[in-house]
Protein backbone atom coordinates (compact mmCIF):
# COMPACT_ATOMS: atom_id res chain seq x y z
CA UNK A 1 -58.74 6.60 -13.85
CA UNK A 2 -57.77 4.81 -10.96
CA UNK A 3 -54.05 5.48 -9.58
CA UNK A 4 -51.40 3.27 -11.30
CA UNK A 5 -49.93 0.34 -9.18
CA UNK A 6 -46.51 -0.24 -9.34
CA UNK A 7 -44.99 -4.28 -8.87
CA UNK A 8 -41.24 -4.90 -7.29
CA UNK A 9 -40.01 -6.90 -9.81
CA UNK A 10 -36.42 -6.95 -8.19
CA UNK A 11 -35.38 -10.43 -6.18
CA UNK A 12 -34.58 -9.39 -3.13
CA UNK A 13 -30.75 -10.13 -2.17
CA UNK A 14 -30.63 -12.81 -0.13
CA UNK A 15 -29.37 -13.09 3.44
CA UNK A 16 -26.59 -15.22 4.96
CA UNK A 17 -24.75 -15.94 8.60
CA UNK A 18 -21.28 -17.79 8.18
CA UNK A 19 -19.88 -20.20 10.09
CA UNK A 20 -16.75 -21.52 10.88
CA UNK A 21 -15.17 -24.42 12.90
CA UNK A 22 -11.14 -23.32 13.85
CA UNK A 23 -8.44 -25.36 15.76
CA UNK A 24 -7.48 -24.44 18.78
CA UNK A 25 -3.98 -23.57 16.52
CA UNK A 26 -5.45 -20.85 15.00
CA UNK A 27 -5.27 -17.32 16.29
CA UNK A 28 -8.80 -15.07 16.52
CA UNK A 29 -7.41 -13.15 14.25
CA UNK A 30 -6.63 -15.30 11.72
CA UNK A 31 -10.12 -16.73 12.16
CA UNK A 32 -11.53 -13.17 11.55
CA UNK A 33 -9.13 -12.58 8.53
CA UNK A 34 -10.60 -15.92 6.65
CA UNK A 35 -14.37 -14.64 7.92
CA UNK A 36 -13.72 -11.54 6.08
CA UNK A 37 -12.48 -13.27 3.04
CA UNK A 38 -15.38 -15.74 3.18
CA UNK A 39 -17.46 -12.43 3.38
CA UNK A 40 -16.01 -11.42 0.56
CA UNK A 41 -17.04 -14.32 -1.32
CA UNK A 42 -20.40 -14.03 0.11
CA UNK A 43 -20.89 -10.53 -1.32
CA UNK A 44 -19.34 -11.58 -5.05
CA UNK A 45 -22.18 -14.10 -5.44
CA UNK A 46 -24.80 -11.45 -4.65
CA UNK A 47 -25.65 -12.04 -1.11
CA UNK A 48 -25.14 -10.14 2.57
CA UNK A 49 -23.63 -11.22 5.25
CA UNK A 50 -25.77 -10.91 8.57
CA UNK A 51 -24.13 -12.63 11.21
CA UNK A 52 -20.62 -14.83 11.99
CA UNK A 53 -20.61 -17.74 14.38
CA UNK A 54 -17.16 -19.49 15.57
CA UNK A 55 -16.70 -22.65 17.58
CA UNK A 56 -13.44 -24.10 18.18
CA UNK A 57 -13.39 -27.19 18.44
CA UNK A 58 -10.19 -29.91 18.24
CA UNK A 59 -11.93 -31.39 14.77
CA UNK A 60 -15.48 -30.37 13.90
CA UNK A 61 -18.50 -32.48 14.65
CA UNK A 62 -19.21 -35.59 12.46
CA UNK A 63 -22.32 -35.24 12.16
CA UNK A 64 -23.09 -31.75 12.26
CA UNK A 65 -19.81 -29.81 12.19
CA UNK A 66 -20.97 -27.77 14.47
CA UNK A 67 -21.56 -29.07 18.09
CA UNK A 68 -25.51 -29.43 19.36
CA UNK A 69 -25.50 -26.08 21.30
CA UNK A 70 -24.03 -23.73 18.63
CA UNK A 71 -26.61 -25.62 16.18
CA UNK A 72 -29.36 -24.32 18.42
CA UNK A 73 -28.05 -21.01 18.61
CA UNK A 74 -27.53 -21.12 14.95
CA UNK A 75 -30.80 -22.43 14.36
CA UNK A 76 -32.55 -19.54 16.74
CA UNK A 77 -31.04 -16.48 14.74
CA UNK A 78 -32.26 -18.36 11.44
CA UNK A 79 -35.77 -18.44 12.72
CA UNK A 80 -35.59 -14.90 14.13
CA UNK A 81 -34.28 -13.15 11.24
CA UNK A 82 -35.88 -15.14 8.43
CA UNK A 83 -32.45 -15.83 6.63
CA UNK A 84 -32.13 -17.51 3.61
CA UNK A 85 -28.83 -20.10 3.79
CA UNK A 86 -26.14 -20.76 5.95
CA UNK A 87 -22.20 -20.52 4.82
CA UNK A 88 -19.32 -22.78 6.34
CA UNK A 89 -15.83 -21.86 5.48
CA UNK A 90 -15.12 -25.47 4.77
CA UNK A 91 -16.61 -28.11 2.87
CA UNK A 92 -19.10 -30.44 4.58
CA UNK A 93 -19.72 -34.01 3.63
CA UNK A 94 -22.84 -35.10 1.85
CA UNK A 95 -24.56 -36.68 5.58
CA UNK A 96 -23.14 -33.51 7.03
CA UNK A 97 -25.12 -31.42 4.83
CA UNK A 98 -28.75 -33.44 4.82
CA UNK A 99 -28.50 -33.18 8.86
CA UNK A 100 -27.78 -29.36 9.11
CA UNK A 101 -30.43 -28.95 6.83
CA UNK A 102 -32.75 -30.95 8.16
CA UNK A 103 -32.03 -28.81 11.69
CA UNK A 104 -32.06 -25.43 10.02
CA UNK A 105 -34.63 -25.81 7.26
CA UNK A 106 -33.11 -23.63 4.80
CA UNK A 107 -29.74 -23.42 2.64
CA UNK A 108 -26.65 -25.07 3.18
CA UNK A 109 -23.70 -23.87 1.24
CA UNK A 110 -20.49 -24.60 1.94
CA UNK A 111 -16.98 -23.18 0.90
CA UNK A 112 -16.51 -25.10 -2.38
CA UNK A 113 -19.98 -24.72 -2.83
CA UNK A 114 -20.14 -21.07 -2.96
CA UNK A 115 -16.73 -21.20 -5.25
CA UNK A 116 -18.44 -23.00 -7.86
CA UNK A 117 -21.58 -20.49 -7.74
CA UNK A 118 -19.15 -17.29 -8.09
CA UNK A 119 -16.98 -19.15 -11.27
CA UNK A 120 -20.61 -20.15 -12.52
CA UNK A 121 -21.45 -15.90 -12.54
CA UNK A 122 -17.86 -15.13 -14.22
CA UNK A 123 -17.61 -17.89 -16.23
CA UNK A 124 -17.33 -16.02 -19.93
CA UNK A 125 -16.26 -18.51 -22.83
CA UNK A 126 -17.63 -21.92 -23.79
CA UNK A 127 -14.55 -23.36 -22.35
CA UNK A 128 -15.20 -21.85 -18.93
CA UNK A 129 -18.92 -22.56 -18.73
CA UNK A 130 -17.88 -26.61 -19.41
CA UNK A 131 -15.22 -26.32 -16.67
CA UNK A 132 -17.73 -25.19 -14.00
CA UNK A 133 -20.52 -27.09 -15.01
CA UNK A 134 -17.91 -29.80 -14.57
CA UNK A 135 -16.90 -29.09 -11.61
CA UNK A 136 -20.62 -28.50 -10.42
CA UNK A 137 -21.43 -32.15 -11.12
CA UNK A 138 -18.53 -33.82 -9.86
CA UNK A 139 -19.69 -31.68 -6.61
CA UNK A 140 -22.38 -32.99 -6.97
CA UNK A 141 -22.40 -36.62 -7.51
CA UNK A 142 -21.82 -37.58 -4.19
CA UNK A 143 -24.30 -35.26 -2.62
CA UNK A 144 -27.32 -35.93 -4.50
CA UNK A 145 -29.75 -37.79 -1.77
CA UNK A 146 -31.90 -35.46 -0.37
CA UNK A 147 -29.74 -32.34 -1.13
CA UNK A 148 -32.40 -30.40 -2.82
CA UNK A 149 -35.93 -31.12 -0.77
CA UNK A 150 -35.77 -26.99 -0.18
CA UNK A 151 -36.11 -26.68 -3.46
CA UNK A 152 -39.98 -27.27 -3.49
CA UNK A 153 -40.16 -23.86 -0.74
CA UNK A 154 -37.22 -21.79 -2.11
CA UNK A 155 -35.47 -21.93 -5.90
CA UNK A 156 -32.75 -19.97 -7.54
CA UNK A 157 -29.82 -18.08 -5.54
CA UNK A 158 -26.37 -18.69 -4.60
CA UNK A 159 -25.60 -22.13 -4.84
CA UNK A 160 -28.52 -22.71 -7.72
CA UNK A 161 -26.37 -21.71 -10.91
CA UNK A 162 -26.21 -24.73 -13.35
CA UNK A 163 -27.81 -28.37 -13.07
CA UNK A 164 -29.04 -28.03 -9.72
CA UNK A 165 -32.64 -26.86 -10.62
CA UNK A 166 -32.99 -30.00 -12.81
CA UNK A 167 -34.36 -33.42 -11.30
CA UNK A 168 -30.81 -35.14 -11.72
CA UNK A 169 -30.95 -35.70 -8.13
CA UNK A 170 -32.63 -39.09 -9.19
CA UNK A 171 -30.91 -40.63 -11.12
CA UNK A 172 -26.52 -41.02 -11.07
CA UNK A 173 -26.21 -42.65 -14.64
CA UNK A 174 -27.11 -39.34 -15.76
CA UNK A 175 -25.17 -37.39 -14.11
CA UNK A 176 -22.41 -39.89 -14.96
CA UNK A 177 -23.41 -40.03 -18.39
CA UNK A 178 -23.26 -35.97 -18.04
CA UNK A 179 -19.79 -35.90 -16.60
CA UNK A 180 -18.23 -37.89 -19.17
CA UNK A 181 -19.99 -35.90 -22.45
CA UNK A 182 -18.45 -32.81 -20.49
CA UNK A 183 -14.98 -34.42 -20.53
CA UNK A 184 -14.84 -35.28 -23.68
CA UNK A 185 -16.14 -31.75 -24.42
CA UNK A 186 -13.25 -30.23 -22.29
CA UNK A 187 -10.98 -32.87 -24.43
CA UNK A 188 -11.80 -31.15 -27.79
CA UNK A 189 -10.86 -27.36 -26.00
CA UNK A 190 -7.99 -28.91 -25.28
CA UNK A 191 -6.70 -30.34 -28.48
CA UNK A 192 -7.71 -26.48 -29.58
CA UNK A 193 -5.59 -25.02 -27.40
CA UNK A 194 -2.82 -27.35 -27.45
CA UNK A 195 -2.90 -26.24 -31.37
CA UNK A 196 -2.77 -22.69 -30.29
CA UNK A 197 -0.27 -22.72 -28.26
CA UNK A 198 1.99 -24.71 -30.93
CA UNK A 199 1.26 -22.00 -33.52
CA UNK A 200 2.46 -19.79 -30.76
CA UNK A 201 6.14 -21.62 -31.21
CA UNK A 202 8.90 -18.69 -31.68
CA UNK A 203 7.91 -16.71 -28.64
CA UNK A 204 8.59 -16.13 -25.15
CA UNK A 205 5.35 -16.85 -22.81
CA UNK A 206 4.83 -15.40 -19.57
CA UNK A 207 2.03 -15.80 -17.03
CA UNK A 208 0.57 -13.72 -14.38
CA UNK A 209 -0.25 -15.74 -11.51
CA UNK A 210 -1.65 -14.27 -7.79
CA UNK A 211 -4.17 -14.65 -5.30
CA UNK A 212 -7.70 -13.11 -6.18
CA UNK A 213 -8.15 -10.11 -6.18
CA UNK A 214 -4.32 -8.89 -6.57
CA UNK A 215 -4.37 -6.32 -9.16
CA UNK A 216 -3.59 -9.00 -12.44
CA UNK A 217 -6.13 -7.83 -14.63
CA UNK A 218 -5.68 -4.46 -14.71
CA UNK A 219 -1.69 -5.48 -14.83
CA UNK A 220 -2.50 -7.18 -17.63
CA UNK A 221 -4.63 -4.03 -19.51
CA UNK A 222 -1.89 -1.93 -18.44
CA UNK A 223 0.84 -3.95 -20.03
CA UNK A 224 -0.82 -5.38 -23.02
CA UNK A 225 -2.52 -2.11 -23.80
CA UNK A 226 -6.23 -4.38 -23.67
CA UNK A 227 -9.53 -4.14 -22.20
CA UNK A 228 -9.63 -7.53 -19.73
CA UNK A 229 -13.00 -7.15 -17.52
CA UNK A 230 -11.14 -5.88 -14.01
CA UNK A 231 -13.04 -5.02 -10.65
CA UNK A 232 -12.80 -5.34 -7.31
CA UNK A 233 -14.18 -8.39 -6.66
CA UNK A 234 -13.19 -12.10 -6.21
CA UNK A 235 -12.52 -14.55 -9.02
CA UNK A 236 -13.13 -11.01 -11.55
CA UNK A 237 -11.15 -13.17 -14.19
CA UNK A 238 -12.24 -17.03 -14.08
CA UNK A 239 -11.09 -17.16 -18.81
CA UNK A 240 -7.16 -17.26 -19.28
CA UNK A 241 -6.57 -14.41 -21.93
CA UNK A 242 -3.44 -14.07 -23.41
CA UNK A 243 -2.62 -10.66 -25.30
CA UNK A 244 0.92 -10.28 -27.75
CA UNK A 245 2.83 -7.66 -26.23
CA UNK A 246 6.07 -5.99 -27.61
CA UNK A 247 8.87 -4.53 -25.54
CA UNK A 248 11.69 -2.74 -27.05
CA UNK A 249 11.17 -4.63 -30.27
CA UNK A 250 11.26 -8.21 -28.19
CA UNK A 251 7.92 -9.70 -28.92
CA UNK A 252 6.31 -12.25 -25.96
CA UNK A 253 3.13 -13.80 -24.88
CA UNK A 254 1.42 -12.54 -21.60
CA UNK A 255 -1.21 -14.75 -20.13
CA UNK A 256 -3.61 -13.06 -17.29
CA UNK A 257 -4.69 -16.96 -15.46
CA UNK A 258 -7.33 -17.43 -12.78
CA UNK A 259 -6.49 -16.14 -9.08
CA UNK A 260 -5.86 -18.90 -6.53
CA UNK A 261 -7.26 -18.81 -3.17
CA UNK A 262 -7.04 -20.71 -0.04
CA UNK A 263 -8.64 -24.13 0.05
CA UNK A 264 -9.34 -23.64 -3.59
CA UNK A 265 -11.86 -27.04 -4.59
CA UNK A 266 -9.55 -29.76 -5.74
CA UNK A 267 -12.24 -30.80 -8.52
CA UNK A 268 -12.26 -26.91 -10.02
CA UNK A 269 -8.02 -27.41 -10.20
CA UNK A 270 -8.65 -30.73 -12.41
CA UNK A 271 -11.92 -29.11 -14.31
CA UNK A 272 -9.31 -25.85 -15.19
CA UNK A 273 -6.63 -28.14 -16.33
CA UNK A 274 -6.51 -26.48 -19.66
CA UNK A 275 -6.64 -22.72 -18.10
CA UNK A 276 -4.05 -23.92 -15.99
CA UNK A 277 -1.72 -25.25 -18.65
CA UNK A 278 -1.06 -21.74 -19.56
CA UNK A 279 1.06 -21.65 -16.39
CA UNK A 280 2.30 -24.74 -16.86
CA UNK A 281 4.26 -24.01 -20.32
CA UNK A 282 5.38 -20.54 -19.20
CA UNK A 283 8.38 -19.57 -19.04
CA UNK A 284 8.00 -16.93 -16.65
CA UNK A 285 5.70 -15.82 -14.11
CA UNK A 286 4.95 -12.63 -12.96
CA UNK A 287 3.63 -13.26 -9.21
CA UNK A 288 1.60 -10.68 -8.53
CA UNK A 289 0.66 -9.82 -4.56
CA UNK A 290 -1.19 -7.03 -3.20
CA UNK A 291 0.92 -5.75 -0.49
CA UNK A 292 -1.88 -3.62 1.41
CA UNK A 293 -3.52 -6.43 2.09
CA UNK A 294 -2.69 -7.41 6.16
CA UNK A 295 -2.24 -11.47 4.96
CA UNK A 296 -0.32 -11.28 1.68
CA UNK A 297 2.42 -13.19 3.19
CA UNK A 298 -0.17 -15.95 3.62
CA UNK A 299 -1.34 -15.42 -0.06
CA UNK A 300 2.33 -15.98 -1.09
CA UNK A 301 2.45 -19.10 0.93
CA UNK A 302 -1.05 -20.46 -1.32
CA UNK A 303 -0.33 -19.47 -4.63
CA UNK A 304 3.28 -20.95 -3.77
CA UNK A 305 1.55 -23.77 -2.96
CA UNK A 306 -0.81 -24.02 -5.89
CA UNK A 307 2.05 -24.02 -8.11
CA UNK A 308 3.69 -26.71 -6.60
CA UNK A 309 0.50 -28.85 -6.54
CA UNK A 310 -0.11 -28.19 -10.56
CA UNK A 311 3.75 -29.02 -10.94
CA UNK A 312 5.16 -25.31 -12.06
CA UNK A 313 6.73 -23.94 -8.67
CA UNK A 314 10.33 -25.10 -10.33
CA UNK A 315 9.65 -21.72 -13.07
CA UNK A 316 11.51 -18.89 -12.95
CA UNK A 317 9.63 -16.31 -10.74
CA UNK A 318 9.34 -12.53 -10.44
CA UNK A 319 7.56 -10.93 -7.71
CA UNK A 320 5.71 -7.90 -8.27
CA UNK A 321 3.98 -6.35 -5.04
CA UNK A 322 1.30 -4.35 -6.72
CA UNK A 323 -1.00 -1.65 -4.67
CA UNK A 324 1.65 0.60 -3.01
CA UNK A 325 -0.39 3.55 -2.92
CA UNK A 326 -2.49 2.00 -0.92
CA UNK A 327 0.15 -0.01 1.23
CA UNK A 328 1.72 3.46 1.97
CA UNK A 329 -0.87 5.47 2.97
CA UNK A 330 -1.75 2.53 5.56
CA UNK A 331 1.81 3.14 6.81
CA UNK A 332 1.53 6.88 6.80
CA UNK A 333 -1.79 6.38 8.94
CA UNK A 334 -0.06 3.94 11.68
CA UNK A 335 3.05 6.27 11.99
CA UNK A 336 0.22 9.61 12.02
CA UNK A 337 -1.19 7.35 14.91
CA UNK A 338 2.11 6.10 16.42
CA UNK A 339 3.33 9.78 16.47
CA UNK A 340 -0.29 11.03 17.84
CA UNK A 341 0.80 8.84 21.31
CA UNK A 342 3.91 10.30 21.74
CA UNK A 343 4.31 12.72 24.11
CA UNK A 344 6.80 14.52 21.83
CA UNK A 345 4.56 14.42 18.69
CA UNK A 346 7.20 13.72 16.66
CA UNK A 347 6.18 14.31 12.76
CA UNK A 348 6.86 11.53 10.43
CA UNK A 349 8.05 11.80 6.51
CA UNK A 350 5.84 9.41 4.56
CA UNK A 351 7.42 6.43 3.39
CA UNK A 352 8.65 6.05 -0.24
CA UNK A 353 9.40 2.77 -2.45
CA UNK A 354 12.76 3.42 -1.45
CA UNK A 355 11.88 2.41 1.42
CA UNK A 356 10.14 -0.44 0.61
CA UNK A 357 13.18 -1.39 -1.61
CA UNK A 358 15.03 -1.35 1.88
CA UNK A 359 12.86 -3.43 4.02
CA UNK A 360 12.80 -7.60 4.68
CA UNK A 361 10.50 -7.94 1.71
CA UNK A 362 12.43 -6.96 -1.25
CA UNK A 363 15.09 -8.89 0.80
CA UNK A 364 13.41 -12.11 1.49
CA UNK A 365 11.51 -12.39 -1.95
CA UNK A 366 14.26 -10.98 -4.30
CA UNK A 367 14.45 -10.27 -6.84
CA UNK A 368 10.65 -7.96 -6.48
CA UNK A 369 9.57 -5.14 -7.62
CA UNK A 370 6.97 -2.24 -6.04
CA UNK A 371 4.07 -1.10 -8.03
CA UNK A 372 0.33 0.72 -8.85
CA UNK A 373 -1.21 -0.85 -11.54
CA UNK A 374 -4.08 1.55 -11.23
CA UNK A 375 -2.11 4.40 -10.65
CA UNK A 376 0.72 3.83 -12.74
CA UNK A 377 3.23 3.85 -10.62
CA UNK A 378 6.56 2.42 -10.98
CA UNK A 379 5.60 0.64 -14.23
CA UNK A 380 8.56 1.94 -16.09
CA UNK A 381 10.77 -0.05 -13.62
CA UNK A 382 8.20 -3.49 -14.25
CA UNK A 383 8.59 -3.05 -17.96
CA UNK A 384 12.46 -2.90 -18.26
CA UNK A 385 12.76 -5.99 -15.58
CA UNK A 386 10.69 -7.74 -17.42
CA UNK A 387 11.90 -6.65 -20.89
CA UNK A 388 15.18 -7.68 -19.75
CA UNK A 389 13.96 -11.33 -18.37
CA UNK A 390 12.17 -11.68 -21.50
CA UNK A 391 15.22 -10.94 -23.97
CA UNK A 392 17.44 -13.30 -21.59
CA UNK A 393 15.20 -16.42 -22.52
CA UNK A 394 14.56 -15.22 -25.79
CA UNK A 395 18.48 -14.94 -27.14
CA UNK A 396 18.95 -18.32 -25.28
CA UNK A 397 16.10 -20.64 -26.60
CA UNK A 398 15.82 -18.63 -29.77
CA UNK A 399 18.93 -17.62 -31.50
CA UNK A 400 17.88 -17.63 -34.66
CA UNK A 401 14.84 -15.95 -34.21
CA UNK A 402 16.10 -11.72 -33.25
């Protein structure tokens, strides 16, 4: 017998370089800190990251976004390395897309773009799949001339997920036609949930809101004593889920909602309208942040933001900076380091949540609280503050009802 032969039936990952086009406002390191996010995105829809290129530029280029000498050098690295698409960490107009293309000769996927594709992967309920697929065609729509001619070399991947594979490029009624069954799809969810939610009448509701990749997930499991899908990834959680949970014999309502991000696509806010309406009747939210990370200020700032743009930044708020543990042993490295280049080696006690307790934060953003949802730490503390926010509401809009 011949020797056995053995096929790679794996697809390979594919490879990407990002790109990005920053004012002359913005600080390198800011541009590096929204690379690394976009990086981040990159990897949660299944691809790796080869190379970065940056141009500043006052406002990108009209017809390329990038100017003709960074397209070139672009283009050269492409050829050299045989990569598979090219990511910009902003959305690109339809003509801006058919000409970088037509340069580059292989994938163009830009920010929204590569949004879409991740909710597509995490997308979990029937409700979820018809707000993407939504959201995918209202993409779309405008960008249908000419946007898939790589197709015929080059199918599937990031940026592939849902009606793209189809011939709709040729014809807008049905896309149109498509749009419109999926509203009136997303209707009928609605009228569902609004029924839901009014059978829900008698109790307190709160929401967990955040930036991805905070920590509300596995808040939520810890709280509600459930099993939500939680892992470090972006956009883990694209389903609201809302679990009963009972604290010191005061019944509420705890909704875990999508994670907001920075330049989040306007047409996913209006496809999630329904998800989102979960924040929108709260009457608390829990604002999760994830303190270790180096721009949670800035995540503040967009979920703050967000909730202003979907009308609910008037709600009472508590602030719960989640991921100490790892927040504090950053700290304990810096003053290791700090203490390391003095002369007199001083030795430094690591800092506590007292501490934290005692610096600008818990001053500026009061009231807030300091937490591990994976470790556990603190959680007593979370549980009476919100036990006791929960009762307040609940013996005011419900007096009858103890």
């Amino acid at each position: 017998m011949g020797k056995q032969k053995y096929y790679e039936t794996a697809k390979p990952q594919e490879t990407a370089i990002l790109v990005a086009v920053p004012g002359y406002k913005q600080t390198d390191e800011q541009t590096n800190e929204y690379l690394d996010e976009l990086a981040f995105l990159t990897e949660t829809a299944g691809a790796v990251t080869m190379k970065r290129f940056v141009q500043k530029l006052d406002k990108p280029d009209t017809r390329t976004f990038v100017g003709s000498g960074k397209l070139e050098e672009i283009q050269a690295y492409v050829k050299e390395h045989n990569i598979d698409m090219v990511i910009f960490d902003d959305d690109l107009s339809p003509s801006q897309v058919r000409n970088i293309e037509r340069e580059l000769q292989v994938k163009i996927v830009d920010r929204s773009l590569l949004i879409l594709d991740i909710f597509a992967l995490r997308a979990k309920t029937a409700q979820a799949h018809t707000q993407v697929e939504l959201a995918q065609y209202q993409y779309l729509l405008p960008r249908l001339t000419n946007l898939w001619t790589h197709l015929s070399k080059q199918k599937g991947g990031i940026g592939m997920k849902g009606p793209g594979e189809t011939e709709i490029e040729t014809d807008r009624r049905i896309v149109r036609d498509k749009i419109s069954l999926l509203r009136d799809r997303l209707e009928k969810f609605e009228k569902q949930n609004f029924e839901q939610r009014k059978s829900r009448a008698g109790m307190v509701r709160v929401a967990l809101v955040g930036y991805t990749n905070v920590g509300k997930s596995t808040l939520m499991n810890l709280l509600s004593k459930s099993d939500v899908f939680a892992e470090n990834k972006l956009f883990a959680t694209v389903d609201a889920t809302v679990r009963k949970v009972v604290l010191d014999n005061i019944p509420f309502l705890l909704s875990d909602t999508v994670g907001f991000i920075r330049k989040l696509p306007t047409k996913l806010i209006e496809a999630f309208k329904s998800t989102l309406d979960e924040i929108r009747e709260a009457d608390l939210l829990v604002h999760v942040v994830d303190v270790s990370h180096p721009s949670f200020e800035d995540h503040i700032a967009v979920v703050n933001d967000t909730l202003l743009d979907i009308k609910s930044a008037d709600k009472p708020v508590l602030l719960v900076f989640n991921k100490i543990d790892q927040y504090l042993e950053q700290r304990e490295q810096e003053m290791q380091e700090e203490s390391g280049n003095n002369e007199e080696g001083e030795h430094h006690v690591r800092p506590s949540i007292e501490d934290l307790k005692a610096t600008y934060m818990a001053k500026i953003h009061a009231p807030a609280l300091f937490i591990s949802a994976t470790n556990r730490i603190n959680i007593d503390e979370l549980r009476a503050e919100l036990q006791r926010r929960v009762a307040e509401i609940h013996f005011e809009r419900y007096p009858n009802n103890v």
